[in-house]
Protein backbone atom coordinates (compact mmCIF):
# COMPACT_ATOMS: atom_id res chain seq x y z
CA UNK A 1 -9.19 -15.74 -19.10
CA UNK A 2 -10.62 -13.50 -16.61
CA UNK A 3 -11.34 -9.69 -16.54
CA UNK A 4 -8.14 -8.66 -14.79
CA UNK A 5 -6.27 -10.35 -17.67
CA UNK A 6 -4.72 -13.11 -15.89
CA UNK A 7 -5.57 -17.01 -16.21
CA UNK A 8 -7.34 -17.47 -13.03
CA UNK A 9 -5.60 -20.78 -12.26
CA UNK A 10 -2.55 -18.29 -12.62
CA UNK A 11 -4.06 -15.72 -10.56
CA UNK A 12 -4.98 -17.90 -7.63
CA UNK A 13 -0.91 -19.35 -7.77
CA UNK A 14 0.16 -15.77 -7.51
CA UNK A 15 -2.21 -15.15 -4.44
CA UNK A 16 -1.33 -17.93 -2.38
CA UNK A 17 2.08 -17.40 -2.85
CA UNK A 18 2.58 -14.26 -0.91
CA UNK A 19 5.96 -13.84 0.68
CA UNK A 20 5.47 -14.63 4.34
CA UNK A 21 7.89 -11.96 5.47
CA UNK A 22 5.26 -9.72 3.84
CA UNK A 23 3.69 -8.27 7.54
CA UNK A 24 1.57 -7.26 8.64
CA UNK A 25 -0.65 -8.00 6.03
CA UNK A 26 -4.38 -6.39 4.82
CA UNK A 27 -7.23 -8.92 4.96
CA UNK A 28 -9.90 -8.74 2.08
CA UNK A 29 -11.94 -6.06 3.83
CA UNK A 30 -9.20 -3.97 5.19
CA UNK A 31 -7.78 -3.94 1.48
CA UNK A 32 -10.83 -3.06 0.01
CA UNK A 33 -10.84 0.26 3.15
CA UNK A 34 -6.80 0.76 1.82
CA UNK A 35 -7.14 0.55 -1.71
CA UNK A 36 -10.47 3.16 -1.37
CA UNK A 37 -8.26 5.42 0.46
CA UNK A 38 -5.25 4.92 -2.18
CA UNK A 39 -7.78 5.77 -5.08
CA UNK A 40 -9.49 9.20 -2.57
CA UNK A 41 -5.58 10.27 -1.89
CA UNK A 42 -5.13 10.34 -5.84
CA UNK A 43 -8.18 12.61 -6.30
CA UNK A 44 -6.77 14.73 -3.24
CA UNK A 45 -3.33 15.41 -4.87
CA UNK A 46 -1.93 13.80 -1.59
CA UNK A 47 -0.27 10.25 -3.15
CA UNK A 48 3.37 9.44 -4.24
CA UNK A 49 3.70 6.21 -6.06
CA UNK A 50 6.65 3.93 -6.35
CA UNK A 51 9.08 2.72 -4.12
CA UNK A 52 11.56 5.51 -4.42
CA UNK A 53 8.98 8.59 -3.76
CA UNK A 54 7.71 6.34 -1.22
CA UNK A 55 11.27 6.30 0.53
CA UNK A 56 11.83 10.62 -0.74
CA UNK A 57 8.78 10.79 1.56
CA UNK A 58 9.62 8.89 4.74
CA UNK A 59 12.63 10.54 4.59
CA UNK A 60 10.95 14.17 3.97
CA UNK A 61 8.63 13.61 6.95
CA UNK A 62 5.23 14.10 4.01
CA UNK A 63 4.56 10.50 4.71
CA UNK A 64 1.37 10.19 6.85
CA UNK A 65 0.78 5.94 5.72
CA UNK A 66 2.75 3.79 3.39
CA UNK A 67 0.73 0.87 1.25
CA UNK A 68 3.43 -1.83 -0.45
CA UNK A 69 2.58 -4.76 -2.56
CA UNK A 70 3.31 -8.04 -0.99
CA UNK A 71 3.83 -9.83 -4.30
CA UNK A 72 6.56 -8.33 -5.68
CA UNK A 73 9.63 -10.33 -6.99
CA UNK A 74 11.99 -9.90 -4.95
CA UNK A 75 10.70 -8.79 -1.94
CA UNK A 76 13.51 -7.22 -0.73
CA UNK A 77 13.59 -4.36 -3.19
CA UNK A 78 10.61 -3.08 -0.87
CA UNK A 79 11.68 -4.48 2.31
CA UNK A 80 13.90 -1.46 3.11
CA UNK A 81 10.76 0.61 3.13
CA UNK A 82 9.07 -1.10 6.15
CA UNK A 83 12.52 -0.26 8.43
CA UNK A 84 12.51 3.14 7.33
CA UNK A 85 8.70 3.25 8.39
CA UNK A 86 9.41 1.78 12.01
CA UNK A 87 12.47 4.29 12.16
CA UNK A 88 10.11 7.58 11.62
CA UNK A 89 7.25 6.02 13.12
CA UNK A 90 4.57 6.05 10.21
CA UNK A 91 2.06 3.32 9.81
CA UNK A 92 2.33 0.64 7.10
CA UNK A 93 0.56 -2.25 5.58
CA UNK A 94 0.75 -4.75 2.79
CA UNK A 95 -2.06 -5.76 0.24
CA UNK A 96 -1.52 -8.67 -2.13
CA UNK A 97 -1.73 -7.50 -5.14
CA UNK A 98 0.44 -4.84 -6.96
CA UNK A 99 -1.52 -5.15 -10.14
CA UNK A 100 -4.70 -3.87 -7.89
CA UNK A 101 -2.46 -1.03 -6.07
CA UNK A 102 -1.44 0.36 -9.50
CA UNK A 103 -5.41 0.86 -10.27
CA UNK A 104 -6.39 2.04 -7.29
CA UNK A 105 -2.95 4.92 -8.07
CA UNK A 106 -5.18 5.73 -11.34
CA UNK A 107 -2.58 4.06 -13.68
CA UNK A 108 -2.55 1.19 -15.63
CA UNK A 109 1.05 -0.57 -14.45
CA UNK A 110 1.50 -2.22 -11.33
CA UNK A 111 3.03 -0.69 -8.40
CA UNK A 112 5.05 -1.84 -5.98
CA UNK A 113 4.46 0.73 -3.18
CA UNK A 114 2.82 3.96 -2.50
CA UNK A 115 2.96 6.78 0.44
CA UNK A 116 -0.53 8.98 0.71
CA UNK A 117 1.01 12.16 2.38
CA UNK A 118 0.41 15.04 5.00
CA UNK A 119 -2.14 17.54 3.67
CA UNK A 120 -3.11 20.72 6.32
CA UNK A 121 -6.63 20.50 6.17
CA UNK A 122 -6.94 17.26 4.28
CA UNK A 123 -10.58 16.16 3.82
CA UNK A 124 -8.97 11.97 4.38
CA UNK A 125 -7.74 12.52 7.47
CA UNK A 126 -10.60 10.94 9.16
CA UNK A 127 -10.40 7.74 6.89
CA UNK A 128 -6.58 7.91 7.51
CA UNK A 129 -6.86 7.71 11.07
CA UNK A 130 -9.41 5.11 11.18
CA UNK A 131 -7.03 2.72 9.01
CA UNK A 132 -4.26 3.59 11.15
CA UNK A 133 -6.21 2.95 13.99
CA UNK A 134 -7.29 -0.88 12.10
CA UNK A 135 -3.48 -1.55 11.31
CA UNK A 136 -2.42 -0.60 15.03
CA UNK A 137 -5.28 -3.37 15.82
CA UNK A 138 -3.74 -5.87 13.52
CA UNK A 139 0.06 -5.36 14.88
CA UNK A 140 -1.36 -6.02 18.76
């Protein structure tokens, strides 16, 4: 067994089999910059988490980036969540693992899919920007 819990043969199984329709998705070092911001946004008071106040928030106009989980089963439960994004024109990205995005949201569950919101004043909005900027990069 390793630390996270999982057998790793297991582990490595779930990994590779990330839904391809899953785009555009993080590599290892931009989900390492995402899941840092995820974890800064929780100190900040400025995350939502879960697919619902994900959507409450795209459809609020709070929504400043959306992170979803690419292995969730099914993936259309989320899939709604990346139209809505085009629609109002907010930046999203997927990471692989929704065991990992549930720790960097300070809980111990998985989550599917989290929205860091607008803050006036917000000390992340340089680190925001410079992911948007990275997943802008990725989509050209």
């Amino acid at each position: 067994m390793s630390r996270s819990g999982l057998n790793p043969e297991k582990q490595r199984k779930s990994e590779s089999e990330v839904n391809p329709k899953a785009y555009p998705l993080a590599d290892a070092q931009l989900t390492k910059t995402l899941l840092d911001l995820v974890q800064q946004s929780c100190n900040y008071k400025q995350l939502q988490e879960g697919a619902s106040e994900a959507t409450k928030t795209l459809n609020r106009g709070t929504a400043e980036f959306i992170v979803v989980a690419a292995d969730v089963e099914p993936l259309g439960i989320i899939l709604h969540l990346s139209l809505l994004c085009e629609d109002k024109n907010v930046p999203y990205m997927f990471v692989c693992s929704k065991q990992a995005l549930g720790r960097a949201c300070g809980v111990s569950w998985p989550v599917i899919a989290c929205s860091i919101t607008i803050k006036e004043g917000s000390q992340l909005k340089p680190q925001v920007q410079s992911v948007q900027q990275a997943t802008e990069r990725l989509l050209v």
